[in-house]
N, C-alpha and C. Protein backbone atom coordinates (compact mmCIF):
# COMPACT_ATOMS: atom_id res chain seq x y z
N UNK A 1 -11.35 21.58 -4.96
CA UNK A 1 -10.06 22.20 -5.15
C UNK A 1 -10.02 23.60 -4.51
N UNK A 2 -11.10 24.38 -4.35
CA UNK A 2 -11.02 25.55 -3.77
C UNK A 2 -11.20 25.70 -2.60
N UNK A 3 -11.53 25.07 -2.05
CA UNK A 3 -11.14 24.39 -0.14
C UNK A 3 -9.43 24.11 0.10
N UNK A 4 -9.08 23.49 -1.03
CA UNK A 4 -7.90 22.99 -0.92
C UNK A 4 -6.88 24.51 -1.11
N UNK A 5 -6.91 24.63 -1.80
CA UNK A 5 -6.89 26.19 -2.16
C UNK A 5 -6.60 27.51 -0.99
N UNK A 6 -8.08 27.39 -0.93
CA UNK A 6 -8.16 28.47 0.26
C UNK A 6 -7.59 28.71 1.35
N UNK A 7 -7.20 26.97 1.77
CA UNK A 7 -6.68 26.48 3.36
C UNK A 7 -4.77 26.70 3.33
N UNK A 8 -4.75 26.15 1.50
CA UNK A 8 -2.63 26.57 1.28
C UNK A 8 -2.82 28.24 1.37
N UNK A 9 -3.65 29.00 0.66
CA UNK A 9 -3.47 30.34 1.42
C UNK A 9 -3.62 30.66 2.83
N UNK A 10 -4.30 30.23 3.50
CA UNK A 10 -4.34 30.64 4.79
C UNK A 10 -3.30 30.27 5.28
N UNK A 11 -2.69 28.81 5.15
CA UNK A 11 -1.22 28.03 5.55
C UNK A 11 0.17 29.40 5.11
N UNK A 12 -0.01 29.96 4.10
CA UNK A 12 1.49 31.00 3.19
C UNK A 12 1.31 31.93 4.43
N UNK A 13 -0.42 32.58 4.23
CA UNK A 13 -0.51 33.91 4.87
C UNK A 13 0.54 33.82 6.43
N UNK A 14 0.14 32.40 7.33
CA UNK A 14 0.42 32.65 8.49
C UNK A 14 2.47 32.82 8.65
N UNK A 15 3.00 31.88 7.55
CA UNK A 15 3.89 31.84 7.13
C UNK A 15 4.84 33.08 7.14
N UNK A 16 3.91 33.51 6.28
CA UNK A 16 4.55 35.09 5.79
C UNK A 16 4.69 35.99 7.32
N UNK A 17 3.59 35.63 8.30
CA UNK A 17 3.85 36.71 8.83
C UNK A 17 4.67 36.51 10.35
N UNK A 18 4.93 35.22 10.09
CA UNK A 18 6.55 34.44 11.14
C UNK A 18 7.88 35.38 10.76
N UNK A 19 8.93 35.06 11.28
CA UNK A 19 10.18 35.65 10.70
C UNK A 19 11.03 34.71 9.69
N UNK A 20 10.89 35.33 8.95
CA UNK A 20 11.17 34.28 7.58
C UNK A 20 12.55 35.57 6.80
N UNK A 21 13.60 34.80 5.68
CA UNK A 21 14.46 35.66 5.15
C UNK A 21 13.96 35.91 4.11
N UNK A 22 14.33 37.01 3.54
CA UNK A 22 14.21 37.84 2.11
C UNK A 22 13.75 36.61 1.06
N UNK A 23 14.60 35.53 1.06
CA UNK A 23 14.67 34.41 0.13
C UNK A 23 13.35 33.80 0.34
N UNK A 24 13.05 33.27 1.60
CA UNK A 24 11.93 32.41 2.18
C UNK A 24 10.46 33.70 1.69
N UNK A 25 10.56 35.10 1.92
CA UNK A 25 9.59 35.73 1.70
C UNK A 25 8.88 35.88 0.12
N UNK A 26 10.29 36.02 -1.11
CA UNK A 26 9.58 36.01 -2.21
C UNK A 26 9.04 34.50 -2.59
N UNK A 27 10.09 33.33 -2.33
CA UNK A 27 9.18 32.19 -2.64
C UNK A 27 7.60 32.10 -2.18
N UNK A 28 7.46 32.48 -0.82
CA UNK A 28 5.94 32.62 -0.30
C UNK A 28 5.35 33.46 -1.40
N UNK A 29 5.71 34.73 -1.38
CA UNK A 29 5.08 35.83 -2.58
C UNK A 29 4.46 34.87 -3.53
N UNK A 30 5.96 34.15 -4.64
CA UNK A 30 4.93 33.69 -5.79
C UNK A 30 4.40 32.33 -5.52
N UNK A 31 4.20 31.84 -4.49
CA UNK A 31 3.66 30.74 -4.45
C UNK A 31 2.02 31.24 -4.40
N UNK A 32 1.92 32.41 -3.25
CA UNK A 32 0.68 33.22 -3.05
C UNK A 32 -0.01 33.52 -4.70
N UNK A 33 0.96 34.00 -5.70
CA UNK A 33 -0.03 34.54 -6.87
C UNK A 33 -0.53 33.31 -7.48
N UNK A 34 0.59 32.64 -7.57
CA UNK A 34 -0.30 30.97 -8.08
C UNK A 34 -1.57 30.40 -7.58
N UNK A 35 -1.33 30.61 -6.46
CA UNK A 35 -2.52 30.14 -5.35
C UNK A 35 -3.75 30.87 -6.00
N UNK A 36 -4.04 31.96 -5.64
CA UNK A 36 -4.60 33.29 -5.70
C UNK A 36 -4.86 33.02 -7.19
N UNK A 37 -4.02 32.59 -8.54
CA UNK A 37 -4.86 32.52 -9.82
C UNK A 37 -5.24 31.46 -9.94
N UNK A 38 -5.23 30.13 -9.13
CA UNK A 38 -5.70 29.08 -9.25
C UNK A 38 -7.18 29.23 -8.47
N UNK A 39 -7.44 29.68 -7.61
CA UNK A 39 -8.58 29.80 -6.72
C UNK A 39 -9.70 31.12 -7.51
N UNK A 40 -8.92 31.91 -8.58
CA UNK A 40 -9.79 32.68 -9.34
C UNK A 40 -10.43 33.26 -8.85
């Protein structure tokens, strides 16, 4: 699971740093803290 994990963060990170709207940016945000407390 922490492979799996690691790779949806790397997938948000690149995400985030495309041109994305205000809306598209906080969904990334909390999808990132979920991620980030699931991977511990």
């Amino acid at each position: 699971m922490r492979d799996r994990t690691r790779r949806r963060l790397a997938q948000v990170t690149r995400l985030l740093s495309g041109r994305i709207t205000l809306d598209q940016q906080r969904e990334l945000l909390v999808i990132t803290g979920w991620l980030t407390a699931l991977h511990g």
